[in-house]
Protein backbone atom coordinates (compact mmCIF):
# COMPACT_ATOMS: atom_id res chain seq x y z
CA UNK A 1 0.82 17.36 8.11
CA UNK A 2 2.90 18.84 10.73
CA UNK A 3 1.51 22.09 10.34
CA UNK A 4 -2.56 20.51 10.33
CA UNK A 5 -1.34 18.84 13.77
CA UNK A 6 -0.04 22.17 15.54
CA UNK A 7 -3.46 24.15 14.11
CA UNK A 8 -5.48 21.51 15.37
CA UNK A 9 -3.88 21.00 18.94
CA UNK A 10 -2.66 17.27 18.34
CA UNK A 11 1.23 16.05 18.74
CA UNK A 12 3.30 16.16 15.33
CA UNK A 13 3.12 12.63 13.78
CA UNK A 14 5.44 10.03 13.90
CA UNK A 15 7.11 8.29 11.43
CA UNK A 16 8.55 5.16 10.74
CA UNK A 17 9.80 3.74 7.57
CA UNK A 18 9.86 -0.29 7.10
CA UNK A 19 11.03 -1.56 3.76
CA UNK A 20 9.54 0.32 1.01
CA UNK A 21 6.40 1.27 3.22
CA UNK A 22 6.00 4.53 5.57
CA UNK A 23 3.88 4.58 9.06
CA UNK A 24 2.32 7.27 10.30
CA UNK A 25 1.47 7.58 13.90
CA UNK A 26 -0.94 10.23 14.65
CA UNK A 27 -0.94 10.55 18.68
CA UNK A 28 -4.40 11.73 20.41
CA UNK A 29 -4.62 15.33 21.85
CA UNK A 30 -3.88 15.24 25.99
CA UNK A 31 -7.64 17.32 26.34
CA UNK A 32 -9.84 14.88 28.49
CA UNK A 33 -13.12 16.15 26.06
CA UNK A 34 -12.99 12.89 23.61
CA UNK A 35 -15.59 14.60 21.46
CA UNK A 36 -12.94 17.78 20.49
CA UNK A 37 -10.44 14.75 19.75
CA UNK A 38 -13.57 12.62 17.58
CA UNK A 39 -14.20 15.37 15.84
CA UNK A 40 -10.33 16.44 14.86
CA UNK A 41 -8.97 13.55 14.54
CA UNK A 42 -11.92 13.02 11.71
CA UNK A 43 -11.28 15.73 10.29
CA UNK A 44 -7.24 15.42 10.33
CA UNK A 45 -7.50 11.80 9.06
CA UNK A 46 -9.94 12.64 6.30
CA UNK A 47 -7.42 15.32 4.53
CA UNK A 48 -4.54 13.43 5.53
CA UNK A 49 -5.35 9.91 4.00
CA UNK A 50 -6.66 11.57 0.68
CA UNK A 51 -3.40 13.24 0.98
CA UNK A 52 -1.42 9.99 1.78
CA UNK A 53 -2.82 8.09 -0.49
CA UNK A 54 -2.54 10.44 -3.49
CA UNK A 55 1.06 10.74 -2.61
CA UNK A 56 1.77 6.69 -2.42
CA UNK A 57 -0.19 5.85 -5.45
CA UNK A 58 2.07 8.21 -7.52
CA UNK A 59 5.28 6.88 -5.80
CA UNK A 60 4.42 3.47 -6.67
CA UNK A 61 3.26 4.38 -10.36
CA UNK A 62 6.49 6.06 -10.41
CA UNK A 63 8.68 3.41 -9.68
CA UNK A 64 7.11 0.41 -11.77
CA UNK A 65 7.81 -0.37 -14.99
CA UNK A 66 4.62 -1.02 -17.41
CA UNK A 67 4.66 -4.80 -17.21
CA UNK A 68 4.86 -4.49 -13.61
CA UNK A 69 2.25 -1.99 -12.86
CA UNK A 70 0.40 -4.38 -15.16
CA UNK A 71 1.13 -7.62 -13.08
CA UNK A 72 0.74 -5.75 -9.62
CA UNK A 73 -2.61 -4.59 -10.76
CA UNK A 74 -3.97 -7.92 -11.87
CA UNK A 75 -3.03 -9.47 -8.54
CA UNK A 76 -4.24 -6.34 -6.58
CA UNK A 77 -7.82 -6.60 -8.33
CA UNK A 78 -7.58 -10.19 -8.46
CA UNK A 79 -5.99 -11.68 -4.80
CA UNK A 80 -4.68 -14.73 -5.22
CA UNK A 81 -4.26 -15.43 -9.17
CA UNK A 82 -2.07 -18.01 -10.39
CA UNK A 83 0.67 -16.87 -12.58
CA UNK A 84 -0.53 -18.83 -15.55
CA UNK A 85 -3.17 -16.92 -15.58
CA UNK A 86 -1.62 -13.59 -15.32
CA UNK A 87 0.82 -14.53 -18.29
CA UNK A 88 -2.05 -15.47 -20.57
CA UNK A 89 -4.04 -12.38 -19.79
CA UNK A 90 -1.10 -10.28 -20.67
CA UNK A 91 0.41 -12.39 -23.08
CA UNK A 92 3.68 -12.22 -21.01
CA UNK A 93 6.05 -14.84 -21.34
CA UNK A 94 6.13 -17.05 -18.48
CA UNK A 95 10.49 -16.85 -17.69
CA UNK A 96 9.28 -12.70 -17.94
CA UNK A 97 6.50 -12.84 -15.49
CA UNK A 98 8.61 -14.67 -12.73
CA UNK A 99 10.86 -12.14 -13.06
CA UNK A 100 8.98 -9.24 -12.70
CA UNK A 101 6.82 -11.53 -9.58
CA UNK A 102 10.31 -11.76 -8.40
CA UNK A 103 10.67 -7.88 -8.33
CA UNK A 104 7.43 -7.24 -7.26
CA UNK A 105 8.04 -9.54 -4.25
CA UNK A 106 11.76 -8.40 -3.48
CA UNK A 107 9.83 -4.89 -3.17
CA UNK A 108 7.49 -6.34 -0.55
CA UNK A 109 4.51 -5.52 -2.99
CA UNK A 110 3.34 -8.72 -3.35
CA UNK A 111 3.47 -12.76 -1.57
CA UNK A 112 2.50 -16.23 -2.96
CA UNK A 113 0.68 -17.70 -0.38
CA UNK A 114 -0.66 -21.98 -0.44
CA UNK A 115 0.92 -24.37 -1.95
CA UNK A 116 2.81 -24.04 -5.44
CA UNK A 117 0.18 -26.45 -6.99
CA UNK A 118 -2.83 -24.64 -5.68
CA UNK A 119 -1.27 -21.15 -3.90
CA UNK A 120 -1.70 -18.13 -5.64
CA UNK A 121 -0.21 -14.16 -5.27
CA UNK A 122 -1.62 -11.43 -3.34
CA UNK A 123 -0.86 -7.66 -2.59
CA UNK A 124 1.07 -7.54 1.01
CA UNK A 125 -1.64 -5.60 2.60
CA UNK A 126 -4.76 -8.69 1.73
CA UNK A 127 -4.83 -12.10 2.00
């Protein structure tokens, strides 16, 4: 990334790390012509995200366990499931699944959000 920035005339990137999540901060080139800086930063944020994201994907896949990239991926593709639900469509105990909820929370993956009655879970990044 670094070396994409120099070639391309932009400031190195920033980074800050929050909890088990990394920002990137690309600054814009100083050159007054915003149409050299459109047409960069496109291009730098294109390779960069498919890069990014590639990268991320395989460091979470990496550090779940099967039951949780199981339960991570049912409330990703399905915001704001009830945990009943995720137990029966996994046929995971329900002591298990608040468990691994618990760990998926802890690791700032997931929230409950509404009321414990009606509420349900939801990756950090929807609601």
């Amino acid at each position: 990334m670094v070396d994409a920035c120099k070639a391309q005339g932009v400031p190195e990137p920033e980074y800050e790390v929050n909890g088990g999540f990394v920002s990137i901060v690309f600054r814009r080139a100083t050159n007054d012509d915003d149409s050299v800086n459109e047409g960069v930063n496109g291009e730098l944020n294109g390779r960069l995200n498919g890069e990014l994201n590639g990268e991320l994907n395989g460091r979470l896949n990496g550090r779940l366990n099967q039951t949780q990239q199981k339960v991570y991926d049912s409330i990703a593709g399905n915001p704001g499931i009830k945990a009943k639900d995720i137990s029966a469509r996994h046929k995971i105990q329900i002591d298990t699944l608040y468990k691994v909820i618990r760990a998926l929370t802890e690791m700032n993956l997931i929230e409950h959000c509404g009321s414990k009655k009606t509420g349900g879970y939801y990756p950090v990044t929807q609601k």
